[in-house]
Protein backbone atom coordinates (compact mmCIF):
# COMPACT_ATOMS: atom_id res chain seq x y z
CA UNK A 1 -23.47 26.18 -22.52
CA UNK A 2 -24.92 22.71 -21.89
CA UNK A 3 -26.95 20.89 -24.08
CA UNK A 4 -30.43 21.50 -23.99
CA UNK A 5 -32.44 19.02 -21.75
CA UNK A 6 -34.28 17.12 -24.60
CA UNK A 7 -31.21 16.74 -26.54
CA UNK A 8 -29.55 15.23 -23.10
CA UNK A 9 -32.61 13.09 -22.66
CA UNK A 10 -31.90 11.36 -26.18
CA UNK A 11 -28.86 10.66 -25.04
CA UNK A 12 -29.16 9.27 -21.91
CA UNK A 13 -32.07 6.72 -23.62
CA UNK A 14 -29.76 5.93 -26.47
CA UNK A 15 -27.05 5.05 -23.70
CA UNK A 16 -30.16 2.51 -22.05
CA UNK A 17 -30.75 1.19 -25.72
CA UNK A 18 -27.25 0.05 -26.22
CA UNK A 19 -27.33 -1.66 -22.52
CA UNK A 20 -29.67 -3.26 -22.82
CA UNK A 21 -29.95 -4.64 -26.55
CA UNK A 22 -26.23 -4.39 -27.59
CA UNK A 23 -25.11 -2.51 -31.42
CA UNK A 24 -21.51 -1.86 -30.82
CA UNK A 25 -19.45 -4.78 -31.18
CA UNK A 26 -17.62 -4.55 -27.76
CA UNK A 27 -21.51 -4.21 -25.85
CA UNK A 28 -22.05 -7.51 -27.98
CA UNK A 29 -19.19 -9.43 -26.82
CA UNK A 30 -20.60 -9.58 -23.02
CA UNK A 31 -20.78 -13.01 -22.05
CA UNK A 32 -22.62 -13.12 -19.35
CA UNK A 33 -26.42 -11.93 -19.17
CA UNK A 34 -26.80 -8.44 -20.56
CA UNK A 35 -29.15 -7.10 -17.63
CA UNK A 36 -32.32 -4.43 -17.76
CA UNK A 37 -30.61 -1.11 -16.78
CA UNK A 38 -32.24 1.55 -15.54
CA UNK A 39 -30.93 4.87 -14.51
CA UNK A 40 -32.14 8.24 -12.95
CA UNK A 41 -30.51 11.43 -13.15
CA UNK A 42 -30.63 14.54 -11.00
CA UNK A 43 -32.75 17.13 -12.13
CA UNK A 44 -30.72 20.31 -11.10
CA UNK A 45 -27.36 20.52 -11.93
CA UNK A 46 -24.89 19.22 -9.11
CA UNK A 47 -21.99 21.15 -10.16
CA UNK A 48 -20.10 23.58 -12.61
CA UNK A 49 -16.99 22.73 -15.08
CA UNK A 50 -15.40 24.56 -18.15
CA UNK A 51 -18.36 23.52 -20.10
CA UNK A 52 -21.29 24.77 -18.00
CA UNK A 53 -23.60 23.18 -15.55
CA UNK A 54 -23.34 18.99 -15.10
CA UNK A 55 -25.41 16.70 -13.61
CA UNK A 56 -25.40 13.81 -11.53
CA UNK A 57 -26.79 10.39 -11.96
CA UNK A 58 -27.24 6.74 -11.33
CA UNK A 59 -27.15 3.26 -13.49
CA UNK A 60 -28.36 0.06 -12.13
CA UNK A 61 -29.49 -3.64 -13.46
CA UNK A 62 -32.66 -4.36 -12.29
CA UNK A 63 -32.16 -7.98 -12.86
CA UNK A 64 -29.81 -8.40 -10.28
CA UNK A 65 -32.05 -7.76 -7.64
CA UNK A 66 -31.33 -3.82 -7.13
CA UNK A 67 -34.45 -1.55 -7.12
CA UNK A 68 -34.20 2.09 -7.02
CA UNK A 69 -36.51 3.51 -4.34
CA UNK A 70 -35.65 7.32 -4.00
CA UNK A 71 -33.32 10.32 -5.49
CA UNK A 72 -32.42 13.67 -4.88
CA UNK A 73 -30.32 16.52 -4.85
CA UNK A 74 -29.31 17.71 -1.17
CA UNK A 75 -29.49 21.74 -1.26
CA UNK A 76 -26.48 23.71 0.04
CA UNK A 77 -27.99 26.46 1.94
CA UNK A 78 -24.81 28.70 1.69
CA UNK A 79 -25.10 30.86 -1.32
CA UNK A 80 -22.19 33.46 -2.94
CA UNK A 81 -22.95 37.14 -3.60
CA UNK A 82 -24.09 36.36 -6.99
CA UNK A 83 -26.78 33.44 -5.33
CA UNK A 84 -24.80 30.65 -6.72
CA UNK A 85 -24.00 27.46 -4.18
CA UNK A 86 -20.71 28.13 -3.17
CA UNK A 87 -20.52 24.27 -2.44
CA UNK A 88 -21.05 21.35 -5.19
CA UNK A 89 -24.58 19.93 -4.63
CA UNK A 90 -24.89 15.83 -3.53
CA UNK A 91 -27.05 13.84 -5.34
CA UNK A 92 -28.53 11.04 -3.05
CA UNK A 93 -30.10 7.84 -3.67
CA UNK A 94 -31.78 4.92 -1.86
CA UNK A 95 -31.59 1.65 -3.25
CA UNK A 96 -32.66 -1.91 -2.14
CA UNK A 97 -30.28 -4.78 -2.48
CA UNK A 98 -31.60 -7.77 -1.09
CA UNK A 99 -31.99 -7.58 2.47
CA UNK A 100 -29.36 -4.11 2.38
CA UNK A 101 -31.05 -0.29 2.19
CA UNK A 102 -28.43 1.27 0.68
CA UNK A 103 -27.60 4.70 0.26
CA UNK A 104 -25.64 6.23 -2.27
CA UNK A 105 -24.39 9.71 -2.06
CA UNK A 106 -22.62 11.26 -5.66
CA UNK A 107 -20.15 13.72 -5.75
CA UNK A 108 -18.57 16.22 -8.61
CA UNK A 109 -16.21 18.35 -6.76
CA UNK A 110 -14.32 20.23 -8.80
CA UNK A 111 -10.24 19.36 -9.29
CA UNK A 112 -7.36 21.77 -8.26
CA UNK A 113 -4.46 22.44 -10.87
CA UNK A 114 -1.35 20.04 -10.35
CA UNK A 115 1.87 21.62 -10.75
CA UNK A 116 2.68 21.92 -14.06
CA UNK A 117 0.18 20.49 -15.33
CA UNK A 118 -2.62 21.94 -18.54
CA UNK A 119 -5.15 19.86 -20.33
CA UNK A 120 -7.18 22.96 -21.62
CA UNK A 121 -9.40 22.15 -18.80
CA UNK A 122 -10.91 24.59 -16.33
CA UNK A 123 -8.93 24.02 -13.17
CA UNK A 124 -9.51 25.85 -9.37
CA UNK A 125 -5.15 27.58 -9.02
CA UNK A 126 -4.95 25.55 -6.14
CA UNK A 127 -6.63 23.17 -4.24
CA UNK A 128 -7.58 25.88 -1.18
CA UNK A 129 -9.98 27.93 -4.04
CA UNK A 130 -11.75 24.48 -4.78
CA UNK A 131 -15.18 24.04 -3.09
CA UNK A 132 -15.48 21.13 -0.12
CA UNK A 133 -17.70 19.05 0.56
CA UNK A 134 -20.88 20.79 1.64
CA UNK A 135 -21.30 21.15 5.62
CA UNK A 136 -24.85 19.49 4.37
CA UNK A 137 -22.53 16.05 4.25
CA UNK A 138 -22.40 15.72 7.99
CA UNK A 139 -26.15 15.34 8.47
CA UNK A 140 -26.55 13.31 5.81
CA UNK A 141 -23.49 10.42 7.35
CA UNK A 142 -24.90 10.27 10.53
CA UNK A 143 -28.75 9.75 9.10
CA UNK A 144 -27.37 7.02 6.56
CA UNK A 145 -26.08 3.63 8.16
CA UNK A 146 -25.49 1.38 5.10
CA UNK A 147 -23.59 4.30 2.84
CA UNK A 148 -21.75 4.71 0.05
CA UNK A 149 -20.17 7.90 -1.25
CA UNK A 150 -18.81 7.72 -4.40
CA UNK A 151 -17.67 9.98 -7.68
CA UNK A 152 -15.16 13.08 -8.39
CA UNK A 153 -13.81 14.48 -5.19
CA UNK A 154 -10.82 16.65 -7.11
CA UNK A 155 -8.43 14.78 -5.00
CA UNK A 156 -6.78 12.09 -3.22
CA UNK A 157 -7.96 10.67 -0.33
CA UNK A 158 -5.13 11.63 2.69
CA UNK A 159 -6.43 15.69 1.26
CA UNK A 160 -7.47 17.33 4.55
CA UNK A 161 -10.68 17.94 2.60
CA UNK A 162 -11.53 14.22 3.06
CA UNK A 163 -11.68 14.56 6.76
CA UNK A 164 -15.06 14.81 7.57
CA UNK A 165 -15.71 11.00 5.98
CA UNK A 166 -12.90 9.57 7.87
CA UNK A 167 -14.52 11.01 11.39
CA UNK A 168 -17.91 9.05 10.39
CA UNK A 169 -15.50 6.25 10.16
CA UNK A 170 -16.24 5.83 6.49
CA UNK A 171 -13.08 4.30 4.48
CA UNK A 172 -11.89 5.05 0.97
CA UNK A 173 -11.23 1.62 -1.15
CA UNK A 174 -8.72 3.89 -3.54
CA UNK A 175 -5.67 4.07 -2.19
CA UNK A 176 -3.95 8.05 -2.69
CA UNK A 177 -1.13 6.10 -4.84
CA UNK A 178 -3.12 4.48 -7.56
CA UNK A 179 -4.45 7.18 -10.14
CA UNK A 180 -7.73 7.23 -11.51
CA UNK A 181 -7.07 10.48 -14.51
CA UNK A 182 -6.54 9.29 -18.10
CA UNK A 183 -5.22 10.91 -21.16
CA UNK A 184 -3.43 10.18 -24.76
CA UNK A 185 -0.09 11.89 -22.68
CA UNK A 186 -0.36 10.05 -20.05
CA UNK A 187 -1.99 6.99 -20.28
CA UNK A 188 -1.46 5.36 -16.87
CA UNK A 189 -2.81 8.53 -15.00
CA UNK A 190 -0.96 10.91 -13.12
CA UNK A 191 -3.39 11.53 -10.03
CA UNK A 192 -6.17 10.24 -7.75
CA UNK A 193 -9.11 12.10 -7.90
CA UNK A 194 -12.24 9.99 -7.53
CA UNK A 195 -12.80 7.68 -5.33
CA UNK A 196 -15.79 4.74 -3.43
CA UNK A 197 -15.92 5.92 0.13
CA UNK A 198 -17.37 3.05 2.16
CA UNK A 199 -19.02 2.55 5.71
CA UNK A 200 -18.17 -0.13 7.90
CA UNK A 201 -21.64 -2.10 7.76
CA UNK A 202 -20.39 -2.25 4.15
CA UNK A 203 -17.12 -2.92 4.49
CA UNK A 204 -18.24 -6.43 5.71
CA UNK A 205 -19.66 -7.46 2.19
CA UNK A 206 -16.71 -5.61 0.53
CA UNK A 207 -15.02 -8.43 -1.21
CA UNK A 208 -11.58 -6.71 -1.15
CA UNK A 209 -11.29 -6.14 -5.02
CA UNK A 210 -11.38 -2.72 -6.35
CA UNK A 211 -9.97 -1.50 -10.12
CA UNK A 212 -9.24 1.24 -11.70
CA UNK A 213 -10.34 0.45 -15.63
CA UNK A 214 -8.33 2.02 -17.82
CA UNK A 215 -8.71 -0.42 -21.20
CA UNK A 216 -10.97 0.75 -23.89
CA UNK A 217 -11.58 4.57 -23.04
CA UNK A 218 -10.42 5.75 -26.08
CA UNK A 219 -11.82 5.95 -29.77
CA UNK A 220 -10.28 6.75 -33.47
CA UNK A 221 -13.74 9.47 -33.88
CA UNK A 222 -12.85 11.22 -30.12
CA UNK A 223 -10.55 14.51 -30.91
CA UNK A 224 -7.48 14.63 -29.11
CA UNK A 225 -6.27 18.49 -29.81
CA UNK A 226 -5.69 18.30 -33.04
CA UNK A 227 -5.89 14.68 -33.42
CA UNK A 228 -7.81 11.79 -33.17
CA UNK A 229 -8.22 8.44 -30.85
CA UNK A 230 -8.96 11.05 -27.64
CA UNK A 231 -10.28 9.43 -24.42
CA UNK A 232 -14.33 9.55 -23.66
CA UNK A 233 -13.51 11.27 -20.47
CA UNK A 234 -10.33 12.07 -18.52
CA UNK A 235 -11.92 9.90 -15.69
CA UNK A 236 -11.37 6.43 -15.37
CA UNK A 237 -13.72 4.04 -14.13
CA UNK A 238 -13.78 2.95 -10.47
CA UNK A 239 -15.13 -0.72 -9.69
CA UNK A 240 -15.15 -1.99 -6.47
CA UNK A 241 -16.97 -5.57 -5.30
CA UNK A 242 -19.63 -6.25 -3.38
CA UNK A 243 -21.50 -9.16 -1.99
CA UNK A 244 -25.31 -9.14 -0.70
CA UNK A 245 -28.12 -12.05 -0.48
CA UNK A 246 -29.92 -10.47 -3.74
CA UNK A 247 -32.86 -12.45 -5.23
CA UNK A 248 -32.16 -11.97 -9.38
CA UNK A 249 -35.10 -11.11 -11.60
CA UNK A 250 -36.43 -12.79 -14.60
CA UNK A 251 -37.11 -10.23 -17.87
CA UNK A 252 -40.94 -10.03 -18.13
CA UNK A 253 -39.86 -11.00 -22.07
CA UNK A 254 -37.13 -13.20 -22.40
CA UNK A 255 -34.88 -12.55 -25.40
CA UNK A 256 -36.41 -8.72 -25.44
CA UNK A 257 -34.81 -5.61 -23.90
CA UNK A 258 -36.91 -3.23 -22.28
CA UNK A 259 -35.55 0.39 -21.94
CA UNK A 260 -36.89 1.89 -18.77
CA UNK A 261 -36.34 5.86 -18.15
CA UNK A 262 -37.74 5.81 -14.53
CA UNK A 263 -39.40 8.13 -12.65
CA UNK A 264 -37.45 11.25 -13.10
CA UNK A 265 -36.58 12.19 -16.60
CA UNK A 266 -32.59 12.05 -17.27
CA UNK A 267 -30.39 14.96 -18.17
CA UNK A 268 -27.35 14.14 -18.69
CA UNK A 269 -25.05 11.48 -16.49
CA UNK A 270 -21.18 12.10 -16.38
């Protein structure tokens, strides 16, 4: 079972805390300007994993010109016999970047088993069980112009599944050979499942660099079976570069962080 919301909700805000003021001694060793994050998260679950429902969300800094103006969770209309979404739910958000209206579609698709291969996670047998993308997704490319689609898609990019973004000419900045999976076993990864899907107005301010972090995920007080020094999460980050006319802002306070929930009260965030 998840956690319940308010406990998720603490979370979250201690997560905006350390952001934005800096405890731990690797937030603290930033040099450059720490930022006023802000993040929203979706308020029905997106998806389903091993450990019950999960949610999707968003992080931004505020001071760097990026203003959140809308979010929320596209409804699959195709239900199972039980009245569950047979397809993951996308969580969509509009944001302004400068002179850019940006839209920013997150996915949690669900992986499918590699052969061989058991991390005690809950894994589709094979990658035909595992739920697509949502026939919802179509509508929402052609209504978008300045998109990004972005998160776990359970797969690489050439997967059949991926179709449907490649015929709205979107491209993925991942290539199918670099993998973005993490554990103690296997350190450097051993597939590509999430990926930054971009359009082509975008692809214009893409600066060409995008990196796969895989330094600092782990921590001695993180179990690792029967161990310790386990990995946060058997995703890596993604980071990709992008560069728009954005007007920074000044902190209202200078030399005080300000912890802003938004709108929507947070969850939980993967």
């Amino acid at each position: 079972m998840p956690p319940p919301p308010v406990v998720l909700s603490r979370v979250l805000l201690q997560f905006c805390v350390e952001l934005n003021q800096g405890t731990l001694a690797s937030v603290r060793k930033w040099k450059r300007p720490r930022g006023l994050w802000k993040s929203v998260v979706s308020e029905k679950p997106t998806g389903r994993s091993g450990k019950g429902a999960s949610y999707s969300g968003f992080l931004w800094d505020t001071l760097s010109g990026i203003d959140l103006k809308d979010a929320a969770v596209l409804e699959s209309p195709v239900v199972n016999g039980n009245g569950c979404h047979t397809y993951p739910r996308l969580y969509l958000a509009h944001f302004s970047v400068g002179t850019y209206e940006l839209s920013v579609v997150n996915v949690h698709m669900q992986a499918a088993a590699a052969s061989g291969e058991s991390n005690g996670k809950n894994h589709c047998a094979d990658e035909a069980k595992c739920p697509p993308l949502p026939p919802s997704i179509q509508d929402t490319l052609k209504a978008e112009k300045e998109l990004l689609v972005l998160g776990d898609f359970g797969r690489p990019a050439q997967s059949s599944e991926m179709d449907v973004l490649r015929k709205e000419k979107l491209c993925a900045l991942v290539p199918s050979s670099q993998f973005t999976n993490i554990s103690t076993r296997s350190p450097q990864g051993t597939r590509c499942l999430d990926n930054i899907w971009v359009s082509r107005s975008l692809k214009k301010i893409y600066s060409g660099h995008c990196a796969v972090v895989r330094e600092g995920l782990t921590n001695p007080w993180i179990p690792d079976n029967w161990s310790w020094g386990g990995v946060a999460s058997d995703h890596c980050p993604v980071v990709a570069e992008f560069y728009a006319d954005a007007s920074p802002k000044e902190p209202s306070r200078p030399g005080v962080a300000v912890v802003d929930r938004g709108d929507v009260m947070p969850k939980h965030e993967r």
